[in-house]
C-alpha atoms as a PDB file:
ATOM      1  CA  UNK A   1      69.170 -83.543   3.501  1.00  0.00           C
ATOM      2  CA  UNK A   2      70.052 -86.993   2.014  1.00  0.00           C
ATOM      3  CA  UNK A   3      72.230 -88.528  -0.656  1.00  0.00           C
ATOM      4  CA  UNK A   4      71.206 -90.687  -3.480  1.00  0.00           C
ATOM      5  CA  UNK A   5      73.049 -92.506  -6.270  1.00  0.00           C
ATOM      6  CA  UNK A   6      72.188 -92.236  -9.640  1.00  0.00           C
ATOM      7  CA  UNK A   7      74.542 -94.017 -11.610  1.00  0.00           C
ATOM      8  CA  UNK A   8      78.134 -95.139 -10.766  1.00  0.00           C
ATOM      9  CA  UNK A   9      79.390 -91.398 -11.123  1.00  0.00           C
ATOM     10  CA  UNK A  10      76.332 -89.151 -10.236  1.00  0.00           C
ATOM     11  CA  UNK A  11      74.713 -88.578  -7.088  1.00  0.00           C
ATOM     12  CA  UNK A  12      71.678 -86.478  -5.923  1.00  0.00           C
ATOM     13  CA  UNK A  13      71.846 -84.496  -3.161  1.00  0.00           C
ATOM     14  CA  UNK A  14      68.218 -83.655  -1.754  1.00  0.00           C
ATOM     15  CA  UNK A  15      67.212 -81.182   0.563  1.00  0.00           C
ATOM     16  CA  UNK A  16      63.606 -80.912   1.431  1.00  0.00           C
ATOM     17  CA  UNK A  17      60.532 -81.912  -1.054  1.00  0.00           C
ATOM     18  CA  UNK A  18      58.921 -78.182  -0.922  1.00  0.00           C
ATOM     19  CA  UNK A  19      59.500 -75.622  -2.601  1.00  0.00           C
ATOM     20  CA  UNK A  20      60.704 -72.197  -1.010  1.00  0.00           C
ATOM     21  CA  UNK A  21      63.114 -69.193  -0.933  1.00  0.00           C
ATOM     22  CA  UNK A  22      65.051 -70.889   2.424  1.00  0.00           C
ATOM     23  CA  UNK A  23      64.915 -74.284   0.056  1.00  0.00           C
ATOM     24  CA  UNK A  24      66.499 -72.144  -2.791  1.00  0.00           C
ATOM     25  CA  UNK A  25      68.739 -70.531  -0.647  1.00  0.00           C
ATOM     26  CA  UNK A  26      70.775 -73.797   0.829  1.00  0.00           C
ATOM     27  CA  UNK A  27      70.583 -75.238  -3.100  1.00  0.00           C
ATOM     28  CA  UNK A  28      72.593 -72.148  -3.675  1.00  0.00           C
ATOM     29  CA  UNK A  29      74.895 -72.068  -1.181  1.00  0.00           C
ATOM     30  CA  UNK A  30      76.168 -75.941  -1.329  1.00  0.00           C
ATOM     31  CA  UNK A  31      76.250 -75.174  -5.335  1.00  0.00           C
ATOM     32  CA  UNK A  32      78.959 -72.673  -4.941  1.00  0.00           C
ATOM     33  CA  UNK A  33      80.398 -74.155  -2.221  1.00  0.00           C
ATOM     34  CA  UNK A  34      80.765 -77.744  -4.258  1.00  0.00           C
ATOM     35  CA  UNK A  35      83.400 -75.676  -6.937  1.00  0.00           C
ATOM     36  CA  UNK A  36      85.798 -76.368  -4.379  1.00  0.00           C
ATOM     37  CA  UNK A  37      85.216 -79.795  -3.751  1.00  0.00           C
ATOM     38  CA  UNK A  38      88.395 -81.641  -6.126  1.00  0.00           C
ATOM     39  CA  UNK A  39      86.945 -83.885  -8.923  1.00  0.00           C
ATOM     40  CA  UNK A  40      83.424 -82.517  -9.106  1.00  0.00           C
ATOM     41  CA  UNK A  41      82.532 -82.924 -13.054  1.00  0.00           C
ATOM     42  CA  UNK A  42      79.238 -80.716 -12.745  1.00  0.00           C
ATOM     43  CA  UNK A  43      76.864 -79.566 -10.117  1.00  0.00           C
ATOM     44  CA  UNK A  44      73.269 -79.353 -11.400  1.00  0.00           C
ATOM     45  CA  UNK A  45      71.012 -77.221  -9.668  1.00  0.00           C
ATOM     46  CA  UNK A  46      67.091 -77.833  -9.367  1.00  0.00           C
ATOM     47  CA  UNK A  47      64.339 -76.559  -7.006  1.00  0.00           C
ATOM     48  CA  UNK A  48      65.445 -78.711  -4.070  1.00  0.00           C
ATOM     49  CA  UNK A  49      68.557 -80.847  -5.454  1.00  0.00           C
ATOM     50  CA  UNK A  50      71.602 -81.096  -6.816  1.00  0.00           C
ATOM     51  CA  UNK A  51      72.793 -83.383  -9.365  1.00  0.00           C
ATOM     52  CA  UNK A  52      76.382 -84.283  -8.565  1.00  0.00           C
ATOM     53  CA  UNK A  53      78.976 -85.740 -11.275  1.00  0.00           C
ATOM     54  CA  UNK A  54      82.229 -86.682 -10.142  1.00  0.00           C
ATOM     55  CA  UNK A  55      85.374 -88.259 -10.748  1.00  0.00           C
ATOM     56  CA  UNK A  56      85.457 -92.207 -10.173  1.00  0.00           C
ATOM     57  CA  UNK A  57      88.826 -92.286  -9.409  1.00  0.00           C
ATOM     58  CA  UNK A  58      88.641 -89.861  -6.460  1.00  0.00           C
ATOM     59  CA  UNK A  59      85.274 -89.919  -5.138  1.00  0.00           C
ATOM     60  CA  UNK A  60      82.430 -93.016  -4.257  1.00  0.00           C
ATOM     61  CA  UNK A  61      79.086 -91.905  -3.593  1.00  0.00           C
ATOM     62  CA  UNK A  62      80.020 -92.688   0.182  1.00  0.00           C
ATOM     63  CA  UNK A  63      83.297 -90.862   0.571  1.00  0.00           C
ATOM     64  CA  UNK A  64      81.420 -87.599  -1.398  1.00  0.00           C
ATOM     65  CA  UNK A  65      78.869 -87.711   1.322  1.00  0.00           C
ATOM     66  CA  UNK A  66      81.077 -87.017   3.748  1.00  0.00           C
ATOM     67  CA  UNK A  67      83.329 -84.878   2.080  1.00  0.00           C
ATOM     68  CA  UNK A  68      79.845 -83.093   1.056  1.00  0.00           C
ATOM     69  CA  UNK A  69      78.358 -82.712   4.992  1.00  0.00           C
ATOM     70  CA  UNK A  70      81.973 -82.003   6.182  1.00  0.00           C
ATOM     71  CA  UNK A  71      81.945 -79.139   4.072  1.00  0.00           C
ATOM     72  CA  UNK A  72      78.494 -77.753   4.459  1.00  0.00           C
ATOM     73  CA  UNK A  73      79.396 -78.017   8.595  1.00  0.00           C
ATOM     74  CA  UNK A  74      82.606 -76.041   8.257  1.00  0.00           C
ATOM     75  CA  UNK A  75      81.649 -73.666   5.736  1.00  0.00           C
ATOM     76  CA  UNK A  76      80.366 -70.055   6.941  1.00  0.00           C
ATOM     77  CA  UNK A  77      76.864 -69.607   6.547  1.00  0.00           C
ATOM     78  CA  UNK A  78      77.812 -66.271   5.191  1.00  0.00           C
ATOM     79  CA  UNK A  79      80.032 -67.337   2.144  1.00  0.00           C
ATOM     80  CA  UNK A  80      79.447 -65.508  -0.536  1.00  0.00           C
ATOM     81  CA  UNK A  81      77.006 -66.662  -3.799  1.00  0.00           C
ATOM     82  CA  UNK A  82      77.638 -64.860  -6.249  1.00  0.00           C
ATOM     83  CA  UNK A  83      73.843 -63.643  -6.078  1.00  0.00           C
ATOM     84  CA  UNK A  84      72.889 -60.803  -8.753  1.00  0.00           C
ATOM     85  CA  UNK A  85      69.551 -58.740  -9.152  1.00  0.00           C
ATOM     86  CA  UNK A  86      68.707 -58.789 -12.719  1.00  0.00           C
ATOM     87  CA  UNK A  87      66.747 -56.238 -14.596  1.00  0.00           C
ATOM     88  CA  UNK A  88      64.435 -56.765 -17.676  1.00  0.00           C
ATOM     89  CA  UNK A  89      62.770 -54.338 -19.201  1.00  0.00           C
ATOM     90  CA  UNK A  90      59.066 -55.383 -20.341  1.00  0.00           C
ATOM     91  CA  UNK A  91      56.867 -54.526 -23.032  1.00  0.00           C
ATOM     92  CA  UNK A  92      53.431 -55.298 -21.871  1.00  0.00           C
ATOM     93  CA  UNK A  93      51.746 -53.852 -24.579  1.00  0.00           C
ATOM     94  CA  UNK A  94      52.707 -57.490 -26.403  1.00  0.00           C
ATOM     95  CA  UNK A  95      51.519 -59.929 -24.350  1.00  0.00           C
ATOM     96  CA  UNK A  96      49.021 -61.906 -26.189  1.00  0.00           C
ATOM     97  CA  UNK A  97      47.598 -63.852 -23.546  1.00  0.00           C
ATOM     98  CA  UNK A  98      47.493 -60.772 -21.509  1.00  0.00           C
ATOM     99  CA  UNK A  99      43.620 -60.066 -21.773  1.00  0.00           C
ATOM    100  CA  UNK A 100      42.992 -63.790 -21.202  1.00  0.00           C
ATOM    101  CA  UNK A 101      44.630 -63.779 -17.779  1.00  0.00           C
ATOM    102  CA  UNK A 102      43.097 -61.043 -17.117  1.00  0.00           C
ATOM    103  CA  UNK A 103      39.896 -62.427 -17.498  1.00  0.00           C
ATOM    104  CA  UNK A 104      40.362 -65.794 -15.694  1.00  0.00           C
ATOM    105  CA  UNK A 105      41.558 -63.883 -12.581  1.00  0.00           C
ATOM    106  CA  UNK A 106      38.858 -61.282 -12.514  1.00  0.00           C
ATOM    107  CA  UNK A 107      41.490 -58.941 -12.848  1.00  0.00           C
ATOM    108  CA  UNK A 108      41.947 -55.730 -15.128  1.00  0.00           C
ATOM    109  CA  UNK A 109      44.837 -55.906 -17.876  1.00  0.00           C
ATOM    110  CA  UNK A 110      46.748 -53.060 -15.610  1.00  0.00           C
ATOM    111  CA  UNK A 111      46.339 -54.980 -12.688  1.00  0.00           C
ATOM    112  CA  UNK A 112      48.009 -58.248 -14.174  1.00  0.00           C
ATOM    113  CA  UNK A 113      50.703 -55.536 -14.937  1.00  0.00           C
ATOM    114  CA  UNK A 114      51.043 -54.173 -11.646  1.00  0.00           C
ATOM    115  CA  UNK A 115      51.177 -57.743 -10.311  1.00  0.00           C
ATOM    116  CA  UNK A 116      53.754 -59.067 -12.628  1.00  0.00           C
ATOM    117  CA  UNK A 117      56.032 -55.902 -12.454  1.00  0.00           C
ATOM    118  CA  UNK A 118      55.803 -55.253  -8.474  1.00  0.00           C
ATOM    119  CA  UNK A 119      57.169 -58.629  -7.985  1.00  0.00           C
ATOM    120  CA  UNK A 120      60.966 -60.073  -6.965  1.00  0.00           C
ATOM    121  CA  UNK A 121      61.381 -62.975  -8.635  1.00  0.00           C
ATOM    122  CA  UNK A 122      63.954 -65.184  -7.899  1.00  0.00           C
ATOM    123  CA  UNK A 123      66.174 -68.088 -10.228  1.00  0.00           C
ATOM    124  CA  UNK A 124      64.943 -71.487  -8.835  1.00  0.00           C
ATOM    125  CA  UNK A 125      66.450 -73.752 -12.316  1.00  0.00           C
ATOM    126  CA  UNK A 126      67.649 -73.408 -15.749  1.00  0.00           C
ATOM    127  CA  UNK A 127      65.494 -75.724 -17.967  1.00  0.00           C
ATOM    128  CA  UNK A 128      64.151 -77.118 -20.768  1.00  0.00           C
ATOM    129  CA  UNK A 129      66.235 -74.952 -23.349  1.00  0.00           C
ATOM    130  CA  UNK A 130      70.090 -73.265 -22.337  1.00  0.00           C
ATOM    131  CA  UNK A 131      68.951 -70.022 -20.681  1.00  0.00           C
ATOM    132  CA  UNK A 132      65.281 -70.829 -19.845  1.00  0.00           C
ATOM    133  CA  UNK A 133      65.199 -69.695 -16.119  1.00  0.00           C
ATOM    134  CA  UNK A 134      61.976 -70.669 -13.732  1.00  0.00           C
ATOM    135  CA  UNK A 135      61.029 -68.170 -12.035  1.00  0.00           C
ATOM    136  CA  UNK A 136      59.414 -67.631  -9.066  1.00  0.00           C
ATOM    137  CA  UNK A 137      57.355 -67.339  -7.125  1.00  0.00           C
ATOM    138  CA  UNK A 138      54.407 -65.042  -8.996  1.00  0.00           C
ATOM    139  CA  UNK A 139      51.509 -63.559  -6.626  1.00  0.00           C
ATOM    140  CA  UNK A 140      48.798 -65.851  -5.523  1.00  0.00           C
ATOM    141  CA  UNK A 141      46.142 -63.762  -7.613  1.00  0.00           C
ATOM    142  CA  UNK A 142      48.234 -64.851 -10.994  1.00  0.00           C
ATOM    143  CA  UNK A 143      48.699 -68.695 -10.392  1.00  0.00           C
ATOM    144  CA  UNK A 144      47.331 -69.609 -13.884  1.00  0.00           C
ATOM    145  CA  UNK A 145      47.559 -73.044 -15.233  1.00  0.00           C
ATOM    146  CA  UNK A 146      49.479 -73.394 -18.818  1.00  0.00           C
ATOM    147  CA  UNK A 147      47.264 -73.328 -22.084  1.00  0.00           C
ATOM    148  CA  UNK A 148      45.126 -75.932 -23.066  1.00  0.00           C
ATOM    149  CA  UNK A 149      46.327 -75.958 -26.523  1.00  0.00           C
ATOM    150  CA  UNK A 150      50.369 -75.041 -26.865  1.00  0.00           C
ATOM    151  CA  UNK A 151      52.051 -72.952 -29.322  1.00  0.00           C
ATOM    152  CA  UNK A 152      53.974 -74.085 -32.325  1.00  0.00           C
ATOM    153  CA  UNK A 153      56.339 -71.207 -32.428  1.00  0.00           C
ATOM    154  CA  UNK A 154      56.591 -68.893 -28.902  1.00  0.00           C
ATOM    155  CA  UNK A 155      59.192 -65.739 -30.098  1.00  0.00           C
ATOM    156  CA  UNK A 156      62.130 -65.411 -28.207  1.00  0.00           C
ATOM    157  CA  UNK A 157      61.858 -62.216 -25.548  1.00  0.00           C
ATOM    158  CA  UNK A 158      58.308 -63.220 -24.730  1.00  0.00           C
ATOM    159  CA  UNK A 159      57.539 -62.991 -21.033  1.00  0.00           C
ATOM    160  CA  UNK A 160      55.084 -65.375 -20.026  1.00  0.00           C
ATOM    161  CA  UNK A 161      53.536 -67.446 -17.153  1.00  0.00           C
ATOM    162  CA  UNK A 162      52.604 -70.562 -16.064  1.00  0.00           C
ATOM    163  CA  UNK A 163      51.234 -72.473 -12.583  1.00  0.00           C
ATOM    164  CA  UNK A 164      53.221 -70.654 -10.039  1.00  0.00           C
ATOM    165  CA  UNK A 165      56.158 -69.057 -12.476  1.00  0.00           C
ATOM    166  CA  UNK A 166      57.262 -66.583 -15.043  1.00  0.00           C
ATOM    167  CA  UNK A 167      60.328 -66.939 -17.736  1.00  0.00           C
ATOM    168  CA  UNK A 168      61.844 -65.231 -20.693  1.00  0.00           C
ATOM    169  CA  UNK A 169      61.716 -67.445 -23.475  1.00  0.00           C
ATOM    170  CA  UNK A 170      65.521 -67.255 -24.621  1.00  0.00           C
ATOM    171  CA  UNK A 171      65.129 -68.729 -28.062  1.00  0.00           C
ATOM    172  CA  UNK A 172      61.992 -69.017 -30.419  1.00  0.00           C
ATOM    173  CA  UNK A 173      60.394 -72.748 -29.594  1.00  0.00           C
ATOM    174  CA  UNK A 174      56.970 -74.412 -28.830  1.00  0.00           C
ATOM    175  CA  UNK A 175      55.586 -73.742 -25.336  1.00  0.00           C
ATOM    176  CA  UNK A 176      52.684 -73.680 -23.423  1.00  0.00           C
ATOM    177  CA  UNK A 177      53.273 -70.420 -21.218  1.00  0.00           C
ATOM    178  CA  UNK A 178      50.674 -67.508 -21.008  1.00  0.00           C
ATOM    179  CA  UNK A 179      52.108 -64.738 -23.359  1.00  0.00           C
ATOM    180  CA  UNK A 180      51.956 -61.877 -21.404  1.00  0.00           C
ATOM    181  CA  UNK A 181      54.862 -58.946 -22.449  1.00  0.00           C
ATOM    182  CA  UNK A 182      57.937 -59.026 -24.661  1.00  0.00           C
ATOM    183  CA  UNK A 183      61.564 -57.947 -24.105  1.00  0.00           C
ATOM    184  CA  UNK A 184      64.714 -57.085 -25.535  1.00  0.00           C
ATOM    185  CA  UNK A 185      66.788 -58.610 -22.939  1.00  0.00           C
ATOM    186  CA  UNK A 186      69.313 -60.685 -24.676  1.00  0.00           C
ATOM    187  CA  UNK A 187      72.102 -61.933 -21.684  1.00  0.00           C
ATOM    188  CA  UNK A 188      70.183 -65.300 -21.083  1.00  0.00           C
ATOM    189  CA  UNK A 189      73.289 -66.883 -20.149  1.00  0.00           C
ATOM    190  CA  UNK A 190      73.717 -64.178 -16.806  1.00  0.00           C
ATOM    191  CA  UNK A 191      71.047 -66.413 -14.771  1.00  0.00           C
ATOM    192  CA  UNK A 192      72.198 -68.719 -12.297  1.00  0.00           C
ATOM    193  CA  UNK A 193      70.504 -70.079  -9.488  1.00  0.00           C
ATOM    194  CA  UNK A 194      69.652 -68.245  -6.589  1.00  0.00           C
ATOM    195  CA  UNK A 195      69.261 -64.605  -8.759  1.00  0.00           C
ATOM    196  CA  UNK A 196      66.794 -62.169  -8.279  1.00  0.00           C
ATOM    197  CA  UNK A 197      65.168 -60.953 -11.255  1.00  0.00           C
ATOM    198  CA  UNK A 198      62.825 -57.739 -11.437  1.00  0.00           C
ATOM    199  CA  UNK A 199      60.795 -57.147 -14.976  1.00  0.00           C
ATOM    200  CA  UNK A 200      60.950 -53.429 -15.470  1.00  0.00           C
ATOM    201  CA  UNK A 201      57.841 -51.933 -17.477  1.00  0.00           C
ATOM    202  CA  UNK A 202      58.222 -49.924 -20.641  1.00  0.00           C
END
């Protein structure tokens, strides 16, 4: 775990450079442990960082380091998150890339399903658009890289995939993800990081 600065009131705080549920779990654990940390602007969470905004006129980047690792060393490694299992329920029978996945993995359309749907996902960042929530990580057999050619217009509710993660689009946009189901889940703003998220087929 280090500290970087990033501008006169910003610092990152990095834990590791891979990717994993342990990762995930410290990420979410110093994120809601930072809320009590006085003059903390805004905590960003990514897959192994936080982006740290604070007030100039209480904190350096120095003096938050400490105050940051002081914390962390007194606080109980069993302080609550705030973690919540999220439900969504998928229609599969919409997923326009579905076949096409299918077909790169060697897989039937019901297996694709099966993999997709058997799988606890968990909330490893909130991107591109408010909502958007990466998750991961999806079985080895449906690592599939994004499409060649994007989409102008992706609806909002579809499910779809990409490298080593799955999302809900939360708002109709352009994107690159396989297409593979569509949902009625409208409470994009109940992710946060650290979640577990099932997709429930219809």
């Amino acid at each position: 775990m280090h500290f970087e600065p990033v501008s006169l009131n910003a610092s990152i705080l990095y834990f590791k450079d891979s990717i994993s549920p342990e990762i995930l779990t410290q990420v979410q654990h110093t994120f809601h442990l930072m809320r009590e940390i006085e003059g903390i602007i805004d905590v960003t969470p990514s897959y192994t960082s936080l982006l740290i905004e604070y007030d100039t006129a209480l904190h350096s980047h120095l003096s938050l380091e400490k105050v940051i690792k002081t914390m962390l060393k007194e606080a109980s490694p069993n302080t609550t998150t705030g973690h919540k299992h999220i439900q969504i329920p998928t229609d599969y029978s919409k997923g326009e890339d579905l076949a096409s996945v299918a077909k790169y993995h060697n897989l039937s359309i019901e297996e694709v399903i099966h993999l997709h749907s058997s799988t606890l996902y968990r909330v490893y960042a909130i991107g591109f658009m408010v909502g958007f929530a990466y998750l991961g990580t999806l079985p080895a057999e449906l690592f599939t890289p994004r499409r060649s050619t994007p989409r102008a217009k992706v609806p909002k509710g579809a499910v779809a995939i990409a490298d080593k993660q799955t999302a809900v689009y939360p708002q109709q946009s352009p994107g690159g993800w396989n297409i593979i189901g569509h949902t009625d889940f409208d409470d994009f703003g109940s992710f946060s990081i650290g979640d577990s998220v099932e997709f429930i087929r219809i």
